[in-house]
PDB file of N, CA and C in Angstrom:
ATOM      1  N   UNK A   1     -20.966 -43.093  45.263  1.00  0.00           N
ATOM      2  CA  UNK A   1     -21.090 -43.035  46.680  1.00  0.00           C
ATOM      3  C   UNK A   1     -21.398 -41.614  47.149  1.00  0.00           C
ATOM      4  N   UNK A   2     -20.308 -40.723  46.734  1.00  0.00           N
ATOM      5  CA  UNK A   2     -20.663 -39.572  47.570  1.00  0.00           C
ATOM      6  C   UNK A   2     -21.563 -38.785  46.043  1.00  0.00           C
ATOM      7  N   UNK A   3     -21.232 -38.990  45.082  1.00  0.00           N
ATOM      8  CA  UNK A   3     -21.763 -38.557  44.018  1.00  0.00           C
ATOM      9  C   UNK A   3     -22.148 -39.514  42.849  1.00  0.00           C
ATOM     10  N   UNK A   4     -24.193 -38.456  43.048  1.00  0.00           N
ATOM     11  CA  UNK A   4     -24.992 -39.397  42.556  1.00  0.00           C
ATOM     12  C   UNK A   4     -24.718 -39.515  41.296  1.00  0.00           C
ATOM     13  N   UNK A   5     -25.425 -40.338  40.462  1.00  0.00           N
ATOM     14  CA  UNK A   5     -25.347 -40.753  38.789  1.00  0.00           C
ATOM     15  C   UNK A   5     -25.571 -39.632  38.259  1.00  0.00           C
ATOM     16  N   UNK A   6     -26.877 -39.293  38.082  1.00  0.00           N
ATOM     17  CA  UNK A   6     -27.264 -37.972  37.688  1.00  0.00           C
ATOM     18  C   UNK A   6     -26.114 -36.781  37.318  1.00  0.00           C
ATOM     19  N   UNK A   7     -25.065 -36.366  38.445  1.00  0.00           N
ATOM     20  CA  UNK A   7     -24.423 -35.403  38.344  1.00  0.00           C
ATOM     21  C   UNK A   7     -22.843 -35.938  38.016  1.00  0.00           C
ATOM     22  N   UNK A   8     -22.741 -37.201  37.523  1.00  0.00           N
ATOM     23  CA  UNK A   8     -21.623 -37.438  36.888  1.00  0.00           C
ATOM     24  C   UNK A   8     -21.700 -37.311  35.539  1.00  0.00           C
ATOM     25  N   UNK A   9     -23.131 -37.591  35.319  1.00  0.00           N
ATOM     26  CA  UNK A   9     -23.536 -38.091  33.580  1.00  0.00           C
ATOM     27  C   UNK A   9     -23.355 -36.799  32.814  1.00  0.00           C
ATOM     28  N   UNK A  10     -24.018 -35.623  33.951  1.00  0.00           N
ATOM     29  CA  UNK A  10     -23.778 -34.483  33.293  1.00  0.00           C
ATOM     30  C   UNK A  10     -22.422 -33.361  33.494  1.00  0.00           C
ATOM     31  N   UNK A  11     -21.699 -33.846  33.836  1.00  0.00           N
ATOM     32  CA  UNK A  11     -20.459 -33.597  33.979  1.00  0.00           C
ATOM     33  C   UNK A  11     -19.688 -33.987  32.650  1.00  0.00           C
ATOM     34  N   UNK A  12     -19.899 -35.557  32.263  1.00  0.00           N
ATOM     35  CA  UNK A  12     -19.168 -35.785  31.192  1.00  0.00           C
ATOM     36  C   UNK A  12     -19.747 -35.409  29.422  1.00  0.00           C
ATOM     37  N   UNK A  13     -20.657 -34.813  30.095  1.00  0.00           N
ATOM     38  CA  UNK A  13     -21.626 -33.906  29.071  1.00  0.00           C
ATOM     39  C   UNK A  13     -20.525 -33.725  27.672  1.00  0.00           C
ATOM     40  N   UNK A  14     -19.813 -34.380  26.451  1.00  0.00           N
ATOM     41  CA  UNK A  14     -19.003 -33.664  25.578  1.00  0.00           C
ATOM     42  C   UNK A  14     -19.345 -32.686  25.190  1.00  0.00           C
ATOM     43  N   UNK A  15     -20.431 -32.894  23.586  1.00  0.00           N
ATOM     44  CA  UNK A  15     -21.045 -31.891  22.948  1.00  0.00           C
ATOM     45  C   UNK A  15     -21.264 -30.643  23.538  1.00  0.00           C
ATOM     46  N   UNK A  16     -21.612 -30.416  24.507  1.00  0.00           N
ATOM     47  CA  UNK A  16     -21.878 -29.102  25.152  1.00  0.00           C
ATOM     48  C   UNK A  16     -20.458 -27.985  25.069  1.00  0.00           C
ATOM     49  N   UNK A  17     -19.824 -29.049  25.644  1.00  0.00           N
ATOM     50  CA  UNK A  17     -18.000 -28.053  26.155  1.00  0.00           C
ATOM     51  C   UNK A  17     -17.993 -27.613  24.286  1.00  0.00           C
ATOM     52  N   UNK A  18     -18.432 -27.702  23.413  1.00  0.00           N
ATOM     53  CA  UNK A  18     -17.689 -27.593  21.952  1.00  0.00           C
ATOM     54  C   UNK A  18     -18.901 -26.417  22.031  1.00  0.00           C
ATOM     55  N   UNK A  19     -20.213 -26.759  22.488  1.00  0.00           N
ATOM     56  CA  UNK A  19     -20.854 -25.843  21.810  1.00  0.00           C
ATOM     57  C   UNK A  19     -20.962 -24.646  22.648  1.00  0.00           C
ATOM     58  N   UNK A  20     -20.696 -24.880  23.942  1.00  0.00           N
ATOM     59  CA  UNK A  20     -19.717 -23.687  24.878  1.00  0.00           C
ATOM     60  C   UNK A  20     -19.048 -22.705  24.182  1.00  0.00           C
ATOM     61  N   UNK A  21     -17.875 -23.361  23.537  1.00  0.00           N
ATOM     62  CA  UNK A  21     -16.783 -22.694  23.287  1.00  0.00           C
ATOM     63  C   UNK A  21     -16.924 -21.937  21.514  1.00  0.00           C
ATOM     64  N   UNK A  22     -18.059 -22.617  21.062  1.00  0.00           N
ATOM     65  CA  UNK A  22     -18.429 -21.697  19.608  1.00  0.00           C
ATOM     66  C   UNK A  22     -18.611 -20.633  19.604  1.00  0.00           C
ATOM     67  N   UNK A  23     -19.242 -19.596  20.520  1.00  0.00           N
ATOM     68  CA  UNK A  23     -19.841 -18.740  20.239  1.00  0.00           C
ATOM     69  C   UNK A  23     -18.195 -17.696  20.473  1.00  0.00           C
ATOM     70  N   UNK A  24     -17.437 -18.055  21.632  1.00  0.00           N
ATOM     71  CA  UNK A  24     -16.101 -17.458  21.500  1.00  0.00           C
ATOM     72  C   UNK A  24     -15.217 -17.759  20.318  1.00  0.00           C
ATOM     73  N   UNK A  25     -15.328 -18.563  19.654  1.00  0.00           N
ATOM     74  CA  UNK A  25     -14.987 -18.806  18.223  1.00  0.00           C
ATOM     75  C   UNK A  25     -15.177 -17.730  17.513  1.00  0.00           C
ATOM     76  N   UNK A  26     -16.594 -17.566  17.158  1.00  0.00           N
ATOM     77  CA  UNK A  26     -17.410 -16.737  16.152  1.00  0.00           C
ATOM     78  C   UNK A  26     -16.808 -15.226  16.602  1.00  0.00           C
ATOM     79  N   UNK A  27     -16.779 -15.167  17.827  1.00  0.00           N
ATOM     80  CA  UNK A  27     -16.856 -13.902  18.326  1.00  0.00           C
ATOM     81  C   UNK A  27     -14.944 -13.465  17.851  1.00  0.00           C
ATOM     82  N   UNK A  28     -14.270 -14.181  18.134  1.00  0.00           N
ATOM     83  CA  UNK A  28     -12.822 -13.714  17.753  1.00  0.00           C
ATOM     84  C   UNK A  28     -12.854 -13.611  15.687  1.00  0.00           C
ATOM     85  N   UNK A  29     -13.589 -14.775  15.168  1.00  0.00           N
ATOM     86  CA  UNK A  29     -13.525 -14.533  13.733  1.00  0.00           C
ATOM     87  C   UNK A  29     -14.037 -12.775  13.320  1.00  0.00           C
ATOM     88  N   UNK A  30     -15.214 -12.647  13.914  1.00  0.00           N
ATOM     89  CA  UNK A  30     -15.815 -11.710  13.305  1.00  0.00           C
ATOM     90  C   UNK A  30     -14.686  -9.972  13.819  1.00  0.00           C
ATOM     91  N   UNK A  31     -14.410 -10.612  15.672  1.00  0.00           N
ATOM     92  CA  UNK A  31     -12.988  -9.334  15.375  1.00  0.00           C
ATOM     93  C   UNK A  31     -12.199  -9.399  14.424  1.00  0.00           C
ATOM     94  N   UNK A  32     -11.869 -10.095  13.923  1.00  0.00           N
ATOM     95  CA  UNK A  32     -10.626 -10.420  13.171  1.00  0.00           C
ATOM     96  C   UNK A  32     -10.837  -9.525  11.686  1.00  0.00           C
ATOM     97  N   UNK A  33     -12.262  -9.741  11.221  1.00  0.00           N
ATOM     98  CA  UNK A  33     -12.705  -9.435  10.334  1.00  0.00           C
ATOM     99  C   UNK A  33     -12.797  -7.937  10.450  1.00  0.00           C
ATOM    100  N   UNK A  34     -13.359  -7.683  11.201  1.00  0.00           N
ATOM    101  CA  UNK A  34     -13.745  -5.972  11.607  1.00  0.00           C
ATOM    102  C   UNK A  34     -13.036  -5.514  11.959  1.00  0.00           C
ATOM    103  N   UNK A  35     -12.000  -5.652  13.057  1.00  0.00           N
ATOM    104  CA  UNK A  35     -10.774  -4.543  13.525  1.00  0.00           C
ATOM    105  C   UNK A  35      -9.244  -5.010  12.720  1.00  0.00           C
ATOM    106  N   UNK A  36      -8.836  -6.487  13.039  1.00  0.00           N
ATOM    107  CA  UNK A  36      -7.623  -6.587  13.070  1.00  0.00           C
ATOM    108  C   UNK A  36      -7.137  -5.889  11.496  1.00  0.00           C
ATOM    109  N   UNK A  37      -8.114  -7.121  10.419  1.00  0.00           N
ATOM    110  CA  UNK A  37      -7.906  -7.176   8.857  1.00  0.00           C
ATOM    111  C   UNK A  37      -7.635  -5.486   8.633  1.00  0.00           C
ATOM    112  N   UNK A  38      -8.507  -4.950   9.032  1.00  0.00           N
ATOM    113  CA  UNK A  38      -8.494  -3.457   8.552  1.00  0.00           C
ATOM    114  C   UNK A  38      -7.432  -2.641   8.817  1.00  0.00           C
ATOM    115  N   UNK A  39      -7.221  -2.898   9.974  1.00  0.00           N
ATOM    116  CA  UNK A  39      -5.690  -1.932  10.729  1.00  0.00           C
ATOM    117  C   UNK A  39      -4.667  -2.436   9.928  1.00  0.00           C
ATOM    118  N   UNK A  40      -4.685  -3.481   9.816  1.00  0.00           N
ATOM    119  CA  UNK A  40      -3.294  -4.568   9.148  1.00  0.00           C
ATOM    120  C   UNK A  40      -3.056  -3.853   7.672  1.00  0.00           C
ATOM    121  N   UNK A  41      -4.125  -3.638   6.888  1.00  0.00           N
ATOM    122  CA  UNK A  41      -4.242  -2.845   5.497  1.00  0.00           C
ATOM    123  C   UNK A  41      -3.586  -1.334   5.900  1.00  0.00           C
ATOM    124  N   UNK A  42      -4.555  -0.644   6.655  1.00  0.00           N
ATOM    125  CA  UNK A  42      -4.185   0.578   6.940  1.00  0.00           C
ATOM    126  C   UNK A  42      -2.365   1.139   7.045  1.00  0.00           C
ATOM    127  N   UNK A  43      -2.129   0.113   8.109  1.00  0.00           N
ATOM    128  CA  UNK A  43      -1.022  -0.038   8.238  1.00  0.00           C
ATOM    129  C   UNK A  43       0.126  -0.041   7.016  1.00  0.00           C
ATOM    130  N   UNK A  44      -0.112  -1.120   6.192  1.00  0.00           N
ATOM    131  CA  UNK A  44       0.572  -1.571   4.817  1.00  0.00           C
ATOM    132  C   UNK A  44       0.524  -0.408   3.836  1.00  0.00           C
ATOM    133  N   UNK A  45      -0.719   0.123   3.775  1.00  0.00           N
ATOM    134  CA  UNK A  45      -0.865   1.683   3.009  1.00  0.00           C
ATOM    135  C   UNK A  45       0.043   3.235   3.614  1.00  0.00           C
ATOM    136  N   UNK A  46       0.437   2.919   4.882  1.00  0.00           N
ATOM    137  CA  UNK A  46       0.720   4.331   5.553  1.00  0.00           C
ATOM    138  C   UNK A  46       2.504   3.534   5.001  1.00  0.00           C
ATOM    139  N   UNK A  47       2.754   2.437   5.425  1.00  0.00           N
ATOM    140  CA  UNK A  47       4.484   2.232   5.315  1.00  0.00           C
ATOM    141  C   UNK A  47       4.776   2.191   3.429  1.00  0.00           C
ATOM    142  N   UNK A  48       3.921   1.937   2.733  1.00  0.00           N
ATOM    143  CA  UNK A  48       4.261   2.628   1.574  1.00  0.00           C
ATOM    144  C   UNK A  48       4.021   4.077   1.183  1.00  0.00           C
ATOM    145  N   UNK A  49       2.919   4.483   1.433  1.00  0.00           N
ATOM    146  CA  UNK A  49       3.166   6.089   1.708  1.00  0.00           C
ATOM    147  C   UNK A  49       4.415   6.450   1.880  1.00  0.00           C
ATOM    148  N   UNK A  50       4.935   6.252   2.914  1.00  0.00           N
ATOM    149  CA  UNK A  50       6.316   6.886   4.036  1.00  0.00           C
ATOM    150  C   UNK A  50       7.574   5.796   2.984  1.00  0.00           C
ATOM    151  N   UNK A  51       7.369   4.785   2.625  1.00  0.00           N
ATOM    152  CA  UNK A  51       8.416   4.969   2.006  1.00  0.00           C
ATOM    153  C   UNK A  51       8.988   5.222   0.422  1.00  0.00           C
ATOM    154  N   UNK A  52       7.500   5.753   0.323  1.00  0.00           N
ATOM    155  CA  UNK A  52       7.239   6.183  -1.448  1.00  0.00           C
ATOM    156  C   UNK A  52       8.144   7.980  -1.365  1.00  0.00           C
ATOM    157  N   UNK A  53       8.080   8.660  -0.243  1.00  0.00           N
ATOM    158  CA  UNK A  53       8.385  10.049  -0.296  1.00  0.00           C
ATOM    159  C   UNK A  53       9.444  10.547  -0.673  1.00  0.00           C
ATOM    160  N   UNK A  54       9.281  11.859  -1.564  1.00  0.00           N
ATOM    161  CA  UNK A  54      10.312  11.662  -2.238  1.00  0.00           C
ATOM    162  C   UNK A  54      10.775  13.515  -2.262  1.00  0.00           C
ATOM    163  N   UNK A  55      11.859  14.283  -2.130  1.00  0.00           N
ATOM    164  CA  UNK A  55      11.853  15.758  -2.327  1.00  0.00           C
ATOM    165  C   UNK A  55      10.622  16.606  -3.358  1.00  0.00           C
ATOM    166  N   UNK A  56      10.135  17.583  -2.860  1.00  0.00           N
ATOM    167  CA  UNK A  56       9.195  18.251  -3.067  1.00  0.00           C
ATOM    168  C   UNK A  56       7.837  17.641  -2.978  1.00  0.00           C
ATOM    169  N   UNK A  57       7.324  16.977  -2.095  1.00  0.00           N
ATOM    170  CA  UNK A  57       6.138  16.149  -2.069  1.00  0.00           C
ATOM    171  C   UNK A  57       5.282  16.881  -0.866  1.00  0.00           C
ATOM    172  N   UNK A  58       4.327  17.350  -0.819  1.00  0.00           N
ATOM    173  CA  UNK A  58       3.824  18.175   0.138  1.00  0.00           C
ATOM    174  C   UNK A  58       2.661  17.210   1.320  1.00  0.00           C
ATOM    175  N   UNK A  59       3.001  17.335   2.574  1.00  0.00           N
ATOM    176  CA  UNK A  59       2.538  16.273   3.599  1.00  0.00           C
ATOM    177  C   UNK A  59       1.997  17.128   4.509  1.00  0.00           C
ATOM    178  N   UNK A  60       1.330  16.242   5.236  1.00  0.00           N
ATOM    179  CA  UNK A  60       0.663  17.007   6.677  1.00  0.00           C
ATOM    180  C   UNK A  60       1.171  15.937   7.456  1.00  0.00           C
ATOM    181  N   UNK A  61       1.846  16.371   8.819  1.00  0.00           N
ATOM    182  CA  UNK A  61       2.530  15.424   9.710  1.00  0.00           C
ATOM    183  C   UNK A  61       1.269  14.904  10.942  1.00  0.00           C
ATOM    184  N   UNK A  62       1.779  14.353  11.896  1.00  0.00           N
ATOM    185  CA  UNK A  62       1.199  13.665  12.725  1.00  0.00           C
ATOM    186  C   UNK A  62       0.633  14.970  13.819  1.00  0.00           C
ATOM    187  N   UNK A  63       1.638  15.982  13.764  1.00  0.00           N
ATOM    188  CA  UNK A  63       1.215  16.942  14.517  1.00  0.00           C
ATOM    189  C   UNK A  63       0.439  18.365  14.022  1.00  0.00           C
ATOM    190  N   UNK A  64       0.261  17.888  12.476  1.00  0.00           N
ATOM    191  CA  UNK A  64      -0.939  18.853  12.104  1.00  0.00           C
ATOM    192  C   UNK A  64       0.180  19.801  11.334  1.00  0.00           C
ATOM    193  N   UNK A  65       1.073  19.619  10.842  1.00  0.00           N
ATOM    194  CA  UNK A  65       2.031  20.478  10.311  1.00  0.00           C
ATOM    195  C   UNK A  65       2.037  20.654   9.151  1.00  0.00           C
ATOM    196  N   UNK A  66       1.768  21.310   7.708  1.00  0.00           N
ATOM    197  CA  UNK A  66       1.533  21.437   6.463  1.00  0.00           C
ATOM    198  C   UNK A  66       3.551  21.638   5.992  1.00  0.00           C
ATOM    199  N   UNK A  67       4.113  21.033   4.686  1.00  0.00           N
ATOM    200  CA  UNK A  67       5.274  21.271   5.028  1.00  0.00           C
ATOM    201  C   UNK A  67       5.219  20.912   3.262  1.00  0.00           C
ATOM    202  N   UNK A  68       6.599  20.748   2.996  1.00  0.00           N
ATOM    203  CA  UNK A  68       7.070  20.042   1.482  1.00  0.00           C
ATOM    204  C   UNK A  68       8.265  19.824   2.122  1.00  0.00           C
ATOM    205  N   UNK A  69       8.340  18.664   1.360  1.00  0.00           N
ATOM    206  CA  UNK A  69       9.880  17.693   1.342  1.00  0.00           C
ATOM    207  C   UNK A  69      10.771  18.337   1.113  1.00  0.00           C
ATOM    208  N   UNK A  70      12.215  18.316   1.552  1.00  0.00           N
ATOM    209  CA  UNK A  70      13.287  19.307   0.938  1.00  0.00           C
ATOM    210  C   UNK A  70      14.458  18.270   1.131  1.00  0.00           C
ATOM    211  N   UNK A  71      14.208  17.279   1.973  1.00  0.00           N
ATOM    212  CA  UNK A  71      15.959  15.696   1.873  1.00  0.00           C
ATOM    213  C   UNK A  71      15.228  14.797   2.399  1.00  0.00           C
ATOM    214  N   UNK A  72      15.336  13.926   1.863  1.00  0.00           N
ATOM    215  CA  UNK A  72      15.113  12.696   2.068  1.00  0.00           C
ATOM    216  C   UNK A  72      16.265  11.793   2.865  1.00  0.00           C
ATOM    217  N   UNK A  73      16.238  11.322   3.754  1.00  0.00           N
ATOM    218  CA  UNK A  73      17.194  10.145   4.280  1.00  0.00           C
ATOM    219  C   UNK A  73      16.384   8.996   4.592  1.00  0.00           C
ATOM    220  N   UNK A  74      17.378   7.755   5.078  1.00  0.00           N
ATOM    221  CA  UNK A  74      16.879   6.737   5.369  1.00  0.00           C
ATOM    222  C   UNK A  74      15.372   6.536   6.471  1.00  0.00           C
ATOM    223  N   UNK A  75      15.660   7.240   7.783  1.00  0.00           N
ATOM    224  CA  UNK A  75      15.039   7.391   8.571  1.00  0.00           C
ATOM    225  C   UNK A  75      13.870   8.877   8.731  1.00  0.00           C
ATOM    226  N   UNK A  76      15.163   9.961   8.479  1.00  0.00           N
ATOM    227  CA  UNK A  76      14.174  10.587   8.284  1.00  0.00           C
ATOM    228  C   UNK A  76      14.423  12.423   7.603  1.00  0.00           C
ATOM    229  N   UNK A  77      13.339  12.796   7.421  1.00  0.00           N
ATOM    230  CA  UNK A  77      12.984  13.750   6.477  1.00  0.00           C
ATOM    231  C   UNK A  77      13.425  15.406   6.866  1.00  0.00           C
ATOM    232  N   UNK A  78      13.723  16.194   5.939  1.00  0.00           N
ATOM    233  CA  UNK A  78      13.508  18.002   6.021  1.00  0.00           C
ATOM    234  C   UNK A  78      12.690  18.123   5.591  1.00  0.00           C
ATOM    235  N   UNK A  79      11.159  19.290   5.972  1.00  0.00           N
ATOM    236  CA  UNK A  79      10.660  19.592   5.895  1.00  0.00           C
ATOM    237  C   UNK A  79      10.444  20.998   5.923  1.00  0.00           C
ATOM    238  N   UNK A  80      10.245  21.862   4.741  1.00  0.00           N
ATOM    239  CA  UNK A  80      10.143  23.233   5.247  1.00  0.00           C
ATOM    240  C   UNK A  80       8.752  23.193   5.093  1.00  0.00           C
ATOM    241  N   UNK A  81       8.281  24.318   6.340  1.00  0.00           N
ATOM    242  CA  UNK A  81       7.265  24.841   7.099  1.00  0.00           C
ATOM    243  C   UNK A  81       7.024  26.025   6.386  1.00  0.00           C
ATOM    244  N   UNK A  82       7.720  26.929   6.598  1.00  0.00           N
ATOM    245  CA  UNK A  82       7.864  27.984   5.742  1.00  0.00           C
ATOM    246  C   UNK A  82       9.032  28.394   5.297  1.00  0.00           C
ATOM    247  N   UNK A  83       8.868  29.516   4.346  1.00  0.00           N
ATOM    248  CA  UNK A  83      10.166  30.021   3.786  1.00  0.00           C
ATOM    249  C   UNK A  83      11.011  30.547   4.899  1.00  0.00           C
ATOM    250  N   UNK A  84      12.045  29.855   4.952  1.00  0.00           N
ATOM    251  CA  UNK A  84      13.323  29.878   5.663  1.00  0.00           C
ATOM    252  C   UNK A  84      13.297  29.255   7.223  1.00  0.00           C
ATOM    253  N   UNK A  85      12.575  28.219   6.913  1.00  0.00           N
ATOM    254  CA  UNK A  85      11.494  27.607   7.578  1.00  0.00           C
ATOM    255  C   UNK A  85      11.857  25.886   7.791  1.00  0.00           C
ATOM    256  N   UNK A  86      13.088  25.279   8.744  1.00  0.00           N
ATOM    257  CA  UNK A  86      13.185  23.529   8.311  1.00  0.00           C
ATOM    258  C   UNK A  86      13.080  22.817   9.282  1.00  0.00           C
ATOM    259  N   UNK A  87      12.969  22.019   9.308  1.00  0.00           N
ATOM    260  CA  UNK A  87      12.572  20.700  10.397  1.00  0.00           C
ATOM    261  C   UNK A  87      12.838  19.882  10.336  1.00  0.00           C
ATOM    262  N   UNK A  88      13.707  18.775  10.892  1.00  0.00           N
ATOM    263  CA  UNK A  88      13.919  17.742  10.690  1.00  0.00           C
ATOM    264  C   UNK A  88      13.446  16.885  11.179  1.00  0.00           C
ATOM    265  N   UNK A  89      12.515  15.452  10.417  1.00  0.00           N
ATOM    266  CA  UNK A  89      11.833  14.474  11.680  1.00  0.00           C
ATOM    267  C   UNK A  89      11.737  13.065  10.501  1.00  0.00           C
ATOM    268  N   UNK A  90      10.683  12.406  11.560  1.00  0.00           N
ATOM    269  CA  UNK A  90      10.772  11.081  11.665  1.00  0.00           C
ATOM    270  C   UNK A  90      10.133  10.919  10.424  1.00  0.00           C
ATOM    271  N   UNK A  91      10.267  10.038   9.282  1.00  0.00           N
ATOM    272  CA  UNK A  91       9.864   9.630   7.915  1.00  0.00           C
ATOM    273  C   UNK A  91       8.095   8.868   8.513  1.00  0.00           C
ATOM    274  N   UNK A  92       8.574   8.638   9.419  1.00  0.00           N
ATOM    275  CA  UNK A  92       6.698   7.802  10.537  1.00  0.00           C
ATOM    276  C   UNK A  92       6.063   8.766  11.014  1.00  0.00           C
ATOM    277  N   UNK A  93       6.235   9.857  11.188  1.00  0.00           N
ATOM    278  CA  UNK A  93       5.179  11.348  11.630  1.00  0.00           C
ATOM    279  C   UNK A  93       4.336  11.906  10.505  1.00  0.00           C
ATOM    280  N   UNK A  94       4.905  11.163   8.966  1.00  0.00           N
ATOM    281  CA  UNK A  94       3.859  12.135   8.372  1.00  0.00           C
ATOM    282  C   UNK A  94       2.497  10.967   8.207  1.00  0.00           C
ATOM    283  N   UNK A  95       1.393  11.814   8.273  1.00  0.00           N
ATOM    284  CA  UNK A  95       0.286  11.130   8.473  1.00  0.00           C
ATOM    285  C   UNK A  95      -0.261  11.180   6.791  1.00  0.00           C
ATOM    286  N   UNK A  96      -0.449  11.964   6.350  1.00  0.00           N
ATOM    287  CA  UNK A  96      -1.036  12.173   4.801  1.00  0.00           C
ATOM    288  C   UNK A  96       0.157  12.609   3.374  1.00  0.00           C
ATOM    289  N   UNK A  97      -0.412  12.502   2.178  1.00  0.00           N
ATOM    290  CA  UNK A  97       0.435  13.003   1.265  1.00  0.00           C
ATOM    291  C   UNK A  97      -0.499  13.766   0.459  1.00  0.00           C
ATOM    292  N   UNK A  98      -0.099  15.179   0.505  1.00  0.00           N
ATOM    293  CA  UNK A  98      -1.217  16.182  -0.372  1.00  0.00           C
ATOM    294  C   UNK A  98      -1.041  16.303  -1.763  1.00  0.00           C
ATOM    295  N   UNK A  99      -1.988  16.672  -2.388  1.00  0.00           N
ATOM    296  CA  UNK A  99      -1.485  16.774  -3.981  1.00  0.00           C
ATOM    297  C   UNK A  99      -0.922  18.474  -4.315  1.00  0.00           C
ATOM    298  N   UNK A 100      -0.401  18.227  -5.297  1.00  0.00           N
ATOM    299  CA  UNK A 100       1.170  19.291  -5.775  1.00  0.00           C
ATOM    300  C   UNK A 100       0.199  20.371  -5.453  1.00  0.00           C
ATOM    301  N   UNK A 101       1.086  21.531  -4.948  1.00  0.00           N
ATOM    302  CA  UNK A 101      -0.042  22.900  -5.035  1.00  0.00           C
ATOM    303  C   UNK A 101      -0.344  23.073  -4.060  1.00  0.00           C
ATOM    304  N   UNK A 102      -1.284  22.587  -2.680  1.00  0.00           N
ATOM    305  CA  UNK A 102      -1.922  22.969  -1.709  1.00  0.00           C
ATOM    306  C   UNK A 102      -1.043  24.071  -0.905  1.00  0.00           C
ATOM    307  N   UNK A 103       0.379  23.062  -0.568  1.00  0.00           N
ATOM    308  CA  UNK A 103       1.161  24.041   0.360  1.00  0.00           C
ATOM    309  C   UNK A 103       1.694  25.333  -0.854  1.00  0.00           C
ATOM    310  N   UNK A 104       1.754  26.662  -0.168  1.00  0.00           N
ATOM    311  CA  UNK A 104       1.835  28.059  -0.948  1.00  0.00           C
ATOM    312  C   UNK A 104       3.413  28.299  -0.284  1.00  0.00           C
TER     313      UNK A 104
END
């Protein structure tokens, strides 16, 4: 009555609404692939890092700080900076683990 045939038929259009909604499909797989997967690894590599550390292990922190291990605790670490030189912080601030030697 008030609405013709024509614009009901294509209203109940199925196939379309699926093939609508594919391309947002594809589009979340391929994030998934490219950002999430990767961070998720990254991630898994930095919390064994941090909880592999062990006294005398030489790190660069989150704030650019060159240091060696000097106590280890649960949460978190001494670090001397320099000779006569300590810090105490978060076992999650250090960003890298250097090999033996660098820090002098």
């Amino acid at each position: 009555m008030f609405i013709s045939p024509a614009y009901a038929q294509a209203a109940s259009d199925g196939p379309s609404t699926f093939l609508s909604l594919l391309p947002l499909v594809l589009m979340f797989v391929v994030l998934y692939f490219v950002m999430i997967r990767p961070q998720m690894k990254r991630q898994k590599e930095h919390r064994a890092m941090v909880e592999a550390l062990a006294k005398g292990d030489e790190i660069v922190t989150a704030g650019g700080l060159l240091g060696k291990v000097t106590k280890v605790g649960d949460t978190y670490i001494d670090v001397e900076l320099a000779s006569g030189v300590e810090v105490q912080m978060q076992r999650t601030a250090v960003v890298q683990l250097l090999p033996k030697g660098t820090v002098q």
